[in-house]
PDB file of N, CA and C in Angstrom:
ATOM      1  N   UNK A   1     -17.584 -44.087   8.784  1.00  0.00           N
ATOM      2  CA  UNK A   1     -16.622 -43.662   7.798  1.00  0.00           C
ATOM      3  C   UNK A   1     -16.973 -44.324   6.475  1.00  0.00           C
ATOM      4  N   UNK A   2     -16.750 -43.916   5.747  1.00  0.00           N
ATOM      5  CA  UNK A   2     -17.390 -43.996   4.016  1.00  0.00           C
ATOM      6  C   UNK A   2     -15.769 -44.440   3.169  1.00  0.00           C
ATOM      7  N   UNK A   3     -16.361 -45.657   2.922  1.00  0.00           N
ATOM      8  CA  UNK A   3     -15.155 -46.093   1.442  1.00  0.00           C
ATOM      9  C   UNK A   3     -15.751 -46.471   0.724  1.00  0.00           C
ATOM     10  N   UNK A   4     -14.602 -45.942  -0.549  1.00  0.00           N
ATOM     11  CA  UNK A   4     -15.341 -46.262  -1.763  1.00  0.00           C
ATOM     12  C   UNK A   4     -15.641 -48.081  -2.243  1.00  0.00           C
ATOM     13  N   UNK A   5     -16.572 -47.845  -3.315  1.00  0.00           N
ATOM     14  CA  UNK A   5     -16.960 -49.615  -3.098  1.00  0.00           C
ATOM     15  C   UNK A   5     -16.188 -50.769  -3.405  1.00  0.00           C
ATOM     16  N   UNK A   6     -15.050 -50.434  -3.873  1.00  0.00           N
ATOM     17  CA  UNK A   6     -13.418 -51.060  -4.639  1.00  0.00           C
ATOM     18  C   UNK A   6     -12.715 -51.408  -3.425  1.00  0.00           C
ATOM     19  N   UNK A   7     -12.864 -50.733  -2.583  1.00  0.00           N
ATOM     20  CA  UNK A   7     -11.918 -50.884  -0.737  1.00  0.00           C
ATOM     21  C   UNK A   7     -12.518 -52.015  -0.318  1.00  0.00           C
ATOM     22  N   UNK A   8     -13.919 -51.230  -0.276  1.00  0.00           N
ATOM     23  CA  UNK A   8     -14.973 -51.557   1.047  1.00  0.00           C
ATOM     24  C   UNK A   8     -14.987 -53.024   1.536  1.00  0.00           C
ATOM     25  N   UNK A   9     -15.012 -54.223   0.498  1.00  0.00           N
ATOM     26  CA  UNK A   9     -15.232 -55.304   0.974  1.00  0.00           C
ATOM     27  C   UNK A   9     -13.554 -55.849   1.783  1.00  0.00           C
ATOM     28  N   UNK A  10     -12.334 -55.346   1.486  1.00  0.00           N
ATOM     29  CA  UNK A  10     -10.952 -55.246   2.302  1.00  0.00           C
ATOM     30  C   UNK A  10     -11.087 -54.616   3.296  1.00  0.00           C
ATOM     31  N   UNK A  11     -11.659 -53.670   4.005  1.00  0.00           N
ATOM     32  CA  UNK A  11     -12.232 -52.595   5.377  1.00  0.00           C
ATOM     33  C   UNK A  11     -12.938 -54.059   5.752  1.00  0.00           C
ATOM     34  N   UNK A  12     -13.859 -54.189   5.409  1.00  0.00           N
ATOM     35  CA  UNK A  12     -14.747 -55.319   6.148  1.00  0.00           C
ATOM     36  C   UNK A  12     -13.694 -56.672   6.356  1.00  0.00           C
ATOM     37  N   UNK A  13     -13.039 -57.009   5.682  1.00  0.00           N
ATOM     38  CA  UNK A  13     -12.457 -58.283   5.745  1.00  0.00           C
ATOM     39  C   UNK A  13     -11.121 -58.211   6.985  1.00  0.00           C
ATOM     40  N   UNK A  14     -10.940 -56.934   7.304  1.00  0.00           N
ATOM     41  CA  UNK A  14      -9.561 -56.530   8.185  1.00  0.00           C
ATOM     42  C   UNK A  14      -8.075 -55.991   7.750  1.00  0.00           C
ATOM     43  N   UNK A  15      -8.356 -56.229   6.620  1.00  0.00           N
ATOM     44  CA  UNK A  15      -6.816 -56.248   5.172  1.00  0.00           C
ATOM     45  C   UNK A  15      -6.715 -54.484   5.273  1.00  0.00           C
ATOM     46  N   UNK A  16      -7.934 -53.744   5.423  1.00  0.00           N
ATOM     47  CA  UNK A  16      -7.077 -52.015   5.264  1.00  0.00           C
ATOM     48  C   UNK A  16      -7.728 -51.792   6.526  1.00  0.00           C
ATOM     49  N   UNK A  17      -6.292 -50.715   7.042  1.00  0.00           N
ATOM     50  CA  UNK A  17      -6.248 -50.309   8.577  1.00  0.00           C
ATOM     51  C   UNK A  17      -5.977 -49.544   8.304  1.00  0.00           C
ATOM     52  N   UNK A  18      -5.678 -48.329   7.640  1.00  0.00           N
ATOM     53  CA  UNK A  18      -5.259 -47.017   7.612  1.00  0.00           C
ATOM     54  C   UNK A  18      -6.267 -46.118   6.432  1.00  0.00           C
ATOM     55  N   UNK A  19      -6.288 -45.106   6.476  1.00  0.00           N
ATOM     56  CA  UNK A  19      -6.644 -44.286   5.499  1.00  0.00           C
ATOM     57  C   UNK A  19      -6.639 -43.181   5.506  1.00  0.00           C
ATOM     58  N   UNK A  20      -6.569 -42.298   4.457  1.00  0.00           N
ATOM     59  CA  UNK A  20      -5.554 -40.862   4.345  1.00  0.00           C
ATOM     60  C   UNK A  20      -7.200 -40.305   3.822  1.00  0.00           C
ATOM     61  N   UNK A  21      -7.693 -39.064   4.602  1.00  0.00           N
ATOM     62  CA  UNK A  21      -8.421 -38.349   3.946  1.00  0.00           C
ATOM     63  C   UNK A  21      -7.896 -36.661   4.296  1.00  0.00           C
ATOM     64  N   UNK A  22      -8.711 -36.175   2.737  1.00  0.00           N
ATOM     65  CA  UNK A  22      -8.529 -34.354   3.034  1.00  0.00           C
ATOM     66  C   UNK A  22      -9.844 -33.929   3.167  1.00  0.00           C
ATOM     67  N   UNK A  23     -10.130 -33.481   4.595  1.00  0.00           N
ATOM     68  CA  UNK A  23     -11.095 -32.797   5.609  1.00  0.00           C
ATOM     69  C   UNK A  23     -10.263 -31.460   6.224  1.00  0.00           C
ATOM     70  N   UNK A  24     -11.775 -30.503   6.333  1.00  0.00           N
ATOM     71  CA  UNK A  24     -11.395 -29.218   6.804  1.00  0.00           C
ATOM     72  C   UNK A  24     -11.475 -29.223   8.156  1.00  0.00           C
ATOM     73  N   UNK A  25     -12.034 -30.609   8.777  1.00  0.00           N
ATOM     74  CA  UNK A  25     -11.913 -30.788  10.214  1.00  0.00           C
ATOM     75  C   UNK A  25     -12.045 -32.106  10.351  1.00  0.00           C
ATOM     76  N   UNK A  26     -11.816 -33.203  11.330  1.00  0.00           N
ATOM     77  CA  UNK A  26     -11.683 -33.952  11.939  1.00  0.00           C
ATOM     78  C   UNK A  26     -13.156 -34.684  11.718  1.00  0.00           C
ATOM     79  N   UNK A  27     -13.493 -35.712  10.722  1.00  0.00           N
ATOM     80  CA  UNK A  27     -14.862 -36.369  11.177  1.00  0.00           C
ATOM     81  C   UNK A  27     -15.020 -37.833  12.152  1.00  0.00           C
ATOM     82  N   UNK A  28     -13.732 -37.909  12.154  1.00  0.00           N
ATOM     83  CA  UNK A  28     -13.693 -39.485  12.848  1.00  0.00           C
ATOM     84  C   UNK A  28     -13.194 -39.143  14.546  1.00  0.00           C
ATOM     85  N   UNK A  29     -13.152 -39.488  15.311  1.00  0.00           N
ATOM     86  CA  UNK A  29     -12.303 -39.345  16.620  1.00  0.00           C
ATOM     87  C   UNK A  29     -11.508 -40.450  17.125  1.00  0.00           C
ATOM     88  N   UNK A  30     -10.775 -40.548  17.743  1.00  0.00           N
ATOM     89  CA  UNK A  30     -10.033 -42.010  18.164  1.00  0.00           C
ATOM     90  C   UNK A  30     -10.707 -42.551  19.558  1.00  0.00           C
ATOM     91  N   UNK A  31     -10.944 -44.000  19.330  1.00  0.00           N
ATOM     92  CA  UNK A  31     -12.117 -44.357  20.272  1.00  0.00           C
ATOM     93  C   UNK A  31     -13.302 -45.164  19.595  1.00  0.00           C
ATOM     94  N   UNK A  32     -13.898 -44.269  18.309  1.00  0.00           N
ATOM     95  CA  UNK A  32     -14.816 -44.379  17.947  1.00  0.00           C
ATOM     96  C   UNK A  32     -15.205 -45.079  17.336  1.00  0.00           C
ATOM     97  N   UNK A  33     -16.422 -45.511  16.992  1.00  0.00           N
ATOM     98  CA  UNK A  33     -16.484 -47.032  16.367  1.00  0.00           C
ATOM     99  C   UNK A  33     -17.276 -46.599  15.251  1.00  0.00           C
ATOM    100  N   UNK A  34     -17.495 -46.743  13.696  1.00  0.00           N
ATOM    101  CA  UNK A  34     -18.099 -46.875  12.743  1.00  0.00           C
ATOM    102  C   UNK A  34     -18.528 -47.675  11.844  1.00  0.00           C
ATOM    103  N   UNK A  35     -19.624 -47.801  11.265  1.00  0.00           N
ATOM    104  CA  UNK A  35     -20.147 -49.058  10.649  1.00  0.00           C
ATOM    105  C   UNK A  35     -19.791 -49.080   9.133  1.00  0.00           C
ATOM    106  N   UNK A  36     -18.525 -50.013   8.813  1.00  0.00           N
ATOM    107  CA  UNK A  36     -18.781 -50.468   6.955  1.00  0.00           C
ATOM    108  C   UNK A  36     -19.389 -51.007   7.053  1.00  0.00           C
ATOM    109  N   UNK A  37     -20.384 -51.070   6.005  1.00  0.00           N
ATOM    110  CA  UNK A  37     -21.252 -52.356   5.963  1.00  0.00           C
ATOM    111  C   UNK A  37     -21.709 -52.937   7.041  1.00  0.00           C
ATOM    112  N   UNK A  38     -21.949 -54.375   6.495  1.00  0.00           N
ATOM    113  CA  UNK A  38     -22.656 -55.049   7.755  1.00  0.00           C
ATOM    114  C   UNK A  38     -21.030 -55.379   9.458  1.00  0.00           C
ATOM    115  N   UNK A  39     -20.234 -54.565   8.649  1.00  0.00           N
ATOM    116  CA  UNK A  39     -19.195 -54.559   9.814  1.00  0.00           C
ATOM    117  C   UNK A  39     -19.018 -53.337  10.786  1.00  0.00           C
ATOM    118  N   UNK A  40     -17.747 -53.308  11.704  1.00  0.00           N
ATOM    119  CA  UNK A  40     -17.630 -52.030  12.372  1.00  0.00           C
ATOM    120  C   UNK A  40     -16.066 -51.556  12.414  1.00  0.00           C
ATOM    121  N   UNK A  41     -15.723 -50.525  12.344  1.00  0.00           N
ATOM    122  CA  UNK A  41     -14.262 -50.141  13.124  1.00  0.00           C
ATOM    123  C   UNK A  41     -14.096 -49.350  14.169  1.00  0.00           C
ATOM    124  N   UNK A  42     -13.122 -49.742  14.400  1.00  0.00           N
ATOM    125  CA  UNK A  42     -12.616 -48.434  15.276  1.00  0.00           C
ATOM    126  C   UNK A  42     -11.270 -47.974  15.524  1.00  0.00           C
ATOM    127  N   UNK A  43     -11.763 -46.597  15.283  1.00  0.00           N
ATOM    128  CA  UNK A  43     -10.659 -45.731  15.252  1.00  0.00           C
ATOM    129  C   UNK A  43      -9.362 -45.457  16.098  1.00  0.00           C
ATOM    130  N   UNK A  44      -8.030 -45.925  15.784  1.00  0.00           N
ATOM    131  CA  UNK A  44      -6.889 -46.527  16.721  1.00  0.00           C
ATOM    132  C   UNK A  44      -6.226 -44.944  16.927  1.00  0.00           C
ATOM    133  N   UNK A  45      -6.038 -43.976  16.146  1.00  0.00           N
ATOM    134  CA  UNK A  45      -5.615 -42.586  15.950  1.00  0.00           C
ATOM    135  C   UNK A  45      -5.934 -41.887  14.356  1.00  0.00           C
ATOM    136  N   UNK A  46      -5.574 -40.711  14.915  1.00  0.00           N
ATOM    137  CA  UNK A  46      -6.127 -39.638  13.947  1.00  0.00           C
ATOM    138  C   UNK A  46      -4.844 -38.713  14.102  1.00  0.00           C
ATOM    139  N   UNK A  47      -4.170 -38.051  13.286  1.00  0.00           N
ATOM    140  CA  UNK A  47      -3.251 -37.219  13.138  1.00  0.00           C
ATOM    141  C   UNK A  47      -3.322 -36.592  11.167  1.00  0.00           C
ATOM    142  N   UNK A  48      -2.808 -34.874  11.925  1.00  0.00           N
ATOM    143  CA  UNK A  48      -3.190 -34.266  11.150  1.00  0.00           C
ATOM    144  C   UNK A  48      -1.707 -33.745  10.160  1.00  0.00           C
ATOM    145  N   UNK A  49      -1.043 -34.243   8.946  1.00  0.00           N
ATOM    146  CA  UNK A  49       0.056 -34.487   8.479  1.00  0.00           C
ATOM    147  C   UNK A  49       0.462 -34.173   7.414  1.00  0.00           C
ATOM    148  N   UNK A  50       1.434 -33.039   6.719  1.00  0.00           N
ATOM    149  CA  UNK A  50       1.416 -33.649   5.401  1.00  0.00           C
ATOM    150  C   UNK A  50       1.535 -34.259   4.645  1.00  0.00           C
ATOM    151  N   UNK A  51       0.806 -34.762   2.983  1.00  0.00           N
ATOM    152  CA  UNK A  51       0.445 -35.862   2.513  1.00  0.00           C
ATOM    153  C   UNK A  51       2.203 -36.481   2.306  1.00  0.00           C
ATOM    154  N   UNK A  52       3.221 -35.694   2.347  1.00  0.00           N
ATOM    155  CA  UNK A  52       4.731 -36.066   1.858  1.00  0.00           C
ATOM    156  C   UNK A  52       5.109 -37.210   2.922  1.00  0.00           C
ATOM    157  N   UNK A  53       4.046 -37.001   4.327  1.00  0.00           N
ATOM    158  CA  UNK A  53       4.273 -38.481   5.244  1.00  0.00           C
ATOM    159  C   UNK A  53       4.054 -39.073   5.588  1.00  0.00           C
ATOM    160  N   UNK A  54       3.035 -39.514   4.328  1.00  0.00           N
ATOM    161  CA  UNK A  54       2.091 -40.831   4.659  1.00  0.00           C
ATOM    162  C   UNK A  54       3.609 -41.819   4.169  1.00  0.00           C
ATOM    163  N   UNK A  55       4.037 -42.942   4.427  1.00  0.00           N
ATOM    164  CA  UNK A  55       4.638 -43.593   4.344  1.00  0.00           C
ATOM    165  C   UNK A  55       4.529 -44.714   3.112  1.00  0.00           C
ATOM    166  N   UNK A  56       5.133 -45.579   2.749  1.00  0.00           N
ATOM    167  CA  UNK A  56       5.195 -46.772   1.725  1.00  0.00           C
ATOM    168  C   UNK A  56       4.406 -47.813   2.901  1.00  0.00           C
ATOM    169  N   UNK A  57       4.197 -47.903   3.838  1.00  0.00           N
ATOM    170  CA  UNK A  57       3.535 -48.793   4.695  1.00  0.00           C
ATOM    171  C   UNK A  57       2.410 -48.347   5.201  1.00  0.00           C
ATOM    172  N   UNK A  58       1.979 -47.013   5.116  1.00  0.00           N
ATOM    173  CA  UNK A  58       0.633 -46.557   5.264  1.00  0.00           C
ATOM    174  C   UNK A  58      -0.042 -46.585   3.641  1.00  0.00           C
ATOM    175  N   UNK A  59       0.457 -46.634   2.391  1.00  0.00           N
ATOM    176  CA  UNK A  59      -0.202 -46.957   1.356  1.00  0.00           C
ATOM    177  C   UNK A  59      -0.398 -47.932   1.285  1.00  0.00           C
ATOM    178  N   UNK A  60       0.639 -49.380   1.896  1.00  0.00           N
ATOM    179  CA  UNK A  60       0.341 -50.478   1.821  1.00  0.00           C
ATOM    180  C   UNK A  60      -0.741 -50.708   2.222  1.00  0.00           C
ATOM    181  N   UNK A  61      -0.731 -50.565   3.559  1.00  0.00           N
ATOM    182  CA  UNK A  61      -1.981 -50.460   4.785  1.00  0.00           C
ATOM    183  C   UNK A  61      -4.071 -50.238   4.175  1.00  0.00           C
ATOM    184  N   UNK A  62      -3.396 -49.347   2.954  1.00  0.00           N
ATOM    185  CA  UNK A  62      -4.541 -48.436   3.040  1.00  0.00           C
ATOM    186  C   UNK A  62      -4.956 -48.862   2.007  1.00  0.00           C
ATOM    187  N   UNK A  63      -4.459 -50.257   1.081  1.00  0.00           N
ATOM    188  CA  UNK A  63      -4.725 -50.829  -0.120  1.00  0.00           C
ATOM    189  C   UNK A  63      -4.422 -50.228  -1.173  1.00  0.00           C
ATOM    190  N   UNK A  64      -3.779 -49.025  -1.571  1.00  0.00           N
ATOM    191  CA  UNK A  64      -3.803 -48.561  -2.630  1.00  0.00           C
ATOM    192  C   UNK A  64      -2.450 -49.320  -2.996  1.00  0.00           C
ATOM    193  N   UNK A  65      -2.209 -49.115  -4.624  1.00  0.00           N
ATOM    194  CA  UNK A  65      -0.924 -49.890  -4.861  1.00  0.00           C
ATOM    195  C   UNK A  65       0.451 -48.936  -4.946  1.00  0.00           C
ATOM    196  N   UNK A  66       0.401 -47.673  -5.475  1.00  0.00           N
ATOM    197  CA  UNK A  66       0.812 -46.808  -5.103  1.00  0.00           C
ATOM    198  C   UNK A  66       0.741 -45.137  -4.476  1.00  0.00           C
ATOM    199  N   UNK A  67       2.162 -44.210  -4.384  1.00  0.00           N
ATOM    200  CA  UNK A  67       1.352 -42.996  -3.600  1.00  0.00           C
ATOM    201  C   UNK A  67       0.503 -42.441  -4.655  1.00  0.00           C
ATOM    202  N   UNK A  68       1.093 -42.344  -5.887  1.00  0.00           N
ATOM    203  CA  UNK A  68      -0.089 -41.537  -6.672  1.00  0.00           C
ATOM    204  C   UNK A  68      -1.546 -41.698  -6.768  1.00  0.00           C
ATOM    205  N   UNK A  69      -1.841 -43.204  -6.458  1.00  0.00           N
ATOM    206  CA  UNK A  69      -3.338 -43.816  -6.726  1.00  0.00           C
ATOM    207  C   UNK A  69      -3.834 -42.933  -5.600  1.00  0.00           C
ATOM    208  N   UNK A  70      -2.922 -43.289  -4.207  1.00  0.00           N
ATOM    209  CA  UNK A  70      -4.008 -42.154  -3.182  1.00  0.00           C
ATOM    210  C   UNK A  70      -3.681 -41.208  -3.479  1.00  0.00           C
ATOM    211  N   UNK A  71      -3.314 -40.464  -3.756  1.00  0.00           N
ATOM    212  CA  UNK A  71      -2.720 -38.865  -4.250  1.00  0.00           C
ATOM    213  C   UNK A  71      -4.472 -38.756  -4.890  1.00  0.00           C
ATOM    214  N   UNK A  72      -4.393 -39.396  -6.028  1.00  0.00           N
ATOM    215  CA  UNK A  72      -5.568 -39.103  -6.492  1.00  0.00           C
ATOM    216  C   UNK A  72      -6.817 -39.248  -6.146  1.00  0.00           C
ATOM    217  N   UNK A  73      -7.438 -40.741  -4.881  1.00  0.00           N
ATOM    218  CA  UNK A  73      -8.428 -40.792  -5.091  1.00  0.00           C
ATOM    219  C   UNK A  73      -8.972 -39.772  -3.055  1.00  0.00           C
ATOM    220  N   UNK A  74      -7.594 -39.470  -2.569  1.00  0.00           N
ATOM    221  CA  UNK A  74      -7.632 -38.124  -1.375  1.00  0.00           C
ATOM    222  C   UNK A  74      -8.031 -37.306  -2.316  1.00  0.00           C
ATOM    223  N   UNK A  75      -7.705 -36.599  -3.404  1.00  0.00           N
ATOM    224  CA  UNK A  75      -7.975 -35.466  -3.870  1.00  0.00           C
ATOM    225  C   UNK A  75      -9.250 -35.179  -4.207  1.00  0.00           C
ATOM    226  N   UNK A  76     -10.176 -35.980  -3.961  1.00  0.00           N
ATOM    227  CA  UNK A  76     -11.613 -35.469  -4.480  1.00  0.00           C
ATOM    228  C   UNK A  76     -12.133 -34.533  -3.933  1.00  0.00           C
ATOM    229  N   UNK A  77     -11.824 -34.147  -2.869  1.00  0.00           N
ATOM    230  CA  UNK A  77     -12.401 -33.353  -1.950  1.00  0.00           C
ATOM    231  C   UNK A  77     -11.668 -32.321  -2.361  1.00  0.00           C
ATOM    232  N   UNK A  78     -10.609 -32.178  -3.449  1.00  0.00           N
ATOM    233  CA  UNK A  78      -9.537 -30.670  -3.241  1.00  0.00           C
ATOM    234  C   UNK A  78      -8.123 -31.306  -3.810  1.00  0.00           C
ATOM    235  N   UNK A  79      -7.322 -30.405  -4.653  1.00  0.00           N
ATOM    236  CA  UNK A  79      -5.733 -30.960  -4.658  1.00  0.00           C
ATOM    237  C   UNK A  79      -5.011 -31.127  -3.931  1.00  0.00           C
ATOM    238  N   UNK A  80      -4.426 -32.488  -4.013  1.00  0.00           N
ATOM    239  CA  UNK A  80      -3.245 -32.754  -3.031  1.00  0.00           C
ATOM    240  C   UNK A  80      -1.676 -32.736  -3.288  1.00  0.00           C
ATOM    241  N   UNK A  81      -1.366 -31.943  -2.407  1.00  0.00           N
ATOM    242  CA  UNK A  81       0.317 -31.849  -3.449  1.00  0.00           C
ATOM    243  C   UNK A  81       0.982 -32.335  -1.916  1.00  0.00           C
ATOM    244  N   UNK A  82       2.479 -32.663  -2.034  1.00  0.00           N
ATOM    245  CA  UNK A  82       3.087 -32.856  -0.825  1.00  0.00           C
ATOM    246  C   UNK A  82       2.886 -32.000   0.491  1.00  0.00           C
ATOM    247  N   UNK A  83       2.631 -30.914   0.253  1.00  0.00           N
ATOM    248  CA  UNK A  83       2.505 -29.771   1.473  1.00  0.00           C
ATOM    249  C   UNK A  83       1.133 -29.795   1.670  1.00  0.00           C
ATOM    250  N   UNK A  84       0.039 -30.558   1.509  1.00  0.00           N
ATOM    251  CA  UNK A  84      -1.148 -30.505   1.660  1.00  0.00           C
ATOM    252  C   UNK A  84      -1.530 -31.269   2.955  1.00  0.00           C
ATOM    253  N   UNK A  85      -1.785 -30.492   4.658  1.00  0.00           N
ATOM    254  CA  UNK A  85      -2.178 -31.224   5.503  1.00  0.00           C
ATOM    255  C   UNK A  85      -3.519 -31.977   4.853  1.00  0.00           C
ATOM    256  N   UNK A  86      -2.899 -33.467   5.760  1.00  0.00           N
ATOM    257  CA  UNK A  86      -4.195 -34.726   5.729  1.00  0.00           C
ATOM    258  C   UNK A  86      -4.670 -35.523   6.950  1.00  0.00           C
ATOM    259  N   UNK A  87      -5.383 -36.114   7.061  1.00  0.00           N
ATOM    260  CA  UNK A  87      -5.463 -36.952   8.377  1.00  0.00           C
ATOM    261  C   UNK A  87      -5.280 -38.197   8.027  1.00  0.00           C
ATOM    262  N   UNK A  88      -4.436 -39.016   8.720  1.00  0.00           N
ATOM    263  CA  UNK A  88      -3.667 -40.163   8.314  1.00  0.00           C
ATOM    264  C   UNK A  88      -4.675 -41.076   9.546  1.00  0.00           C
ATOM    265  N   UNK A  89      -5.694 -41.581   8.992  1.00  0.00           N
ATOM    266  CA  UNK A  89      -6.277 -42.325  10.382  1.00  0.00           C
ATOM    267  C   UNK A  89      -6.027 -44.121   9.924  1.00  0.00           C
ATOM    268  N   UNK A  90      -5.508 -44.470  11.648  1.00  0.00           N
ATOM    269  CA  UNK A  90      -5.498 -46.373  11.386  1.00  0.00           C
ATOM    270  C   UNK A  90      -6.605 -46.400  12.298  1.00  0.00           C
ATOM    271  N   UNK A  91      -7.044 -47.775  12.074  1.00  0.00           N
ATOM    272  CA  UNK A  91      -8.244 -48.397  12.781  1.00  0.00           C
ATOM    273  C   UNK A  91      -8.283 -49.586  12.393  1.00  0.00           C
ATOM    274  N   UNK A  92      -9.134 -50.706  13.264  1.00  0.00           N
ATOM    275  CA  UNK A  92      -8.639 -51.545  13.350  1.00  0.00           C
ATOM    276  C   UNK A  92     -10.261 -52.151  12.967  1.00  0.00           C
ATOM    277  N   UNK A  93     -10.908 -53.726  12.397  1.00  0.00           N
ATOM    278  CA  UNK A  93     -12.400 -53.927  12.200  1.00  0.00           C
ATOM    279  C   UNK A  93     -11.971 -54.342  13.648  1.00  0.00           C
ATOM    280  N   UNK A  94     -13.252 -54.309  14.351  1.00  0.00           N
ATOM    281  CA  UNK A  94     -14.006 -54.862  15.267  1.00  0.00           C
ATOM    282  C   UNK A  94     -14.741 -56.032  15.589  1.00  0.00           C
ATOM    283  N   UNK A  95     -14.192 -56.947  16.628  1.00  0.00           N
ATOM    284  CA  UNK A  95     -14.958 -58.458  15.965  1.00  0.00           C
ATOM    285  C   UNK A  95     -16.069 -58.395  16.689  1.00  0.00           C
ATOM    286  N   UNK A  96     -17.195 -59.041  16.260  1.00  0.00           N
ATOM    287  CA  UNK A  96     -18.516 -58.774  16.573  1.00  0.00           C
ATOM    288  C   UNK A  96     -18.531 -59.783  17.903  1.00  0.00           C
ATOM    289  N   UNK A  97     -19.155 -59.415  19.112  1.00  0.00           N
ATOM    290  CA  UNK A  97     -19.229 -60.690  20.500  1.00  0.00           C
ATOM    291  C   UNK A  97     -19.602 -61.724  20.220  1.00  0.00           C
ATOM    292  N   UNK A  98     -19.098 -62.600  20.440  1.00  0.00           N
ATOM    293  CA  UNK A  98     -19.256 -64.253  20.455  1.00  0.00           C
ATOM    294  C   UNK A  98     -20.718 -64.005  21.349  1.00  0.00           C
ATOM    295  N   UNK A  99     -21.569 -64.974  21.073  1.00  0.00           N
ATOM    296  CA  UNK A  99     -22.523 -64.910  21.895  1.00  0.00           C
ATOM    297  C   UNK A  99     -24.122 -65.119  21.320  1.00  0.00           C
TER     298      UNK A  99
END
């Protein structure tokens, strides 16, 4: 999964667990593990929602400071208005094996 480079080092550190993207299908699955950086996640769920319910605790989650900031930086892919299905995915970093 791909964040932009302003997130990315908070994804790696454990601080963002959620993130709202607009896809015409599903690229992540729940289960799955992906590499930021020299880190990994994995994907806790995936649900497909409109953007009106991402929550004040899924923006928290997702680092932005408010809904409009993600309003805007979901929209690259396309406009997002409240009635716009999104996929609201949490995930969690992955700690690398002791060993």
């Amino acid at each position: 999964m791909e964040f932009s480079p302003e997130l990315r080092d908070e994804v790696i550190a454990g601080g963002i667990t959620v993130s709202v993207r607009l896809w015409q299908r599903p690229r992540v699955r729940a289960g799955g593990r992906y590499a930021v950086g020299p880190a990994q996640i994995e994907v806790d769920s995936l649900e497909l929602v409109p953007f009106s319910e991402i929550s004040a605790e899924d923006i928290a989650r997702s680092g932005e400071p408010d809904r409009e900031t993600m309003r805007r930086r979901t929209a690259h892919a396309g406009p997002v208005t409240d009635d716009t299905p999104v996929y609201r995915i949490e995930f969690h970093l992955v700690q690398p094996d002791a060993g």
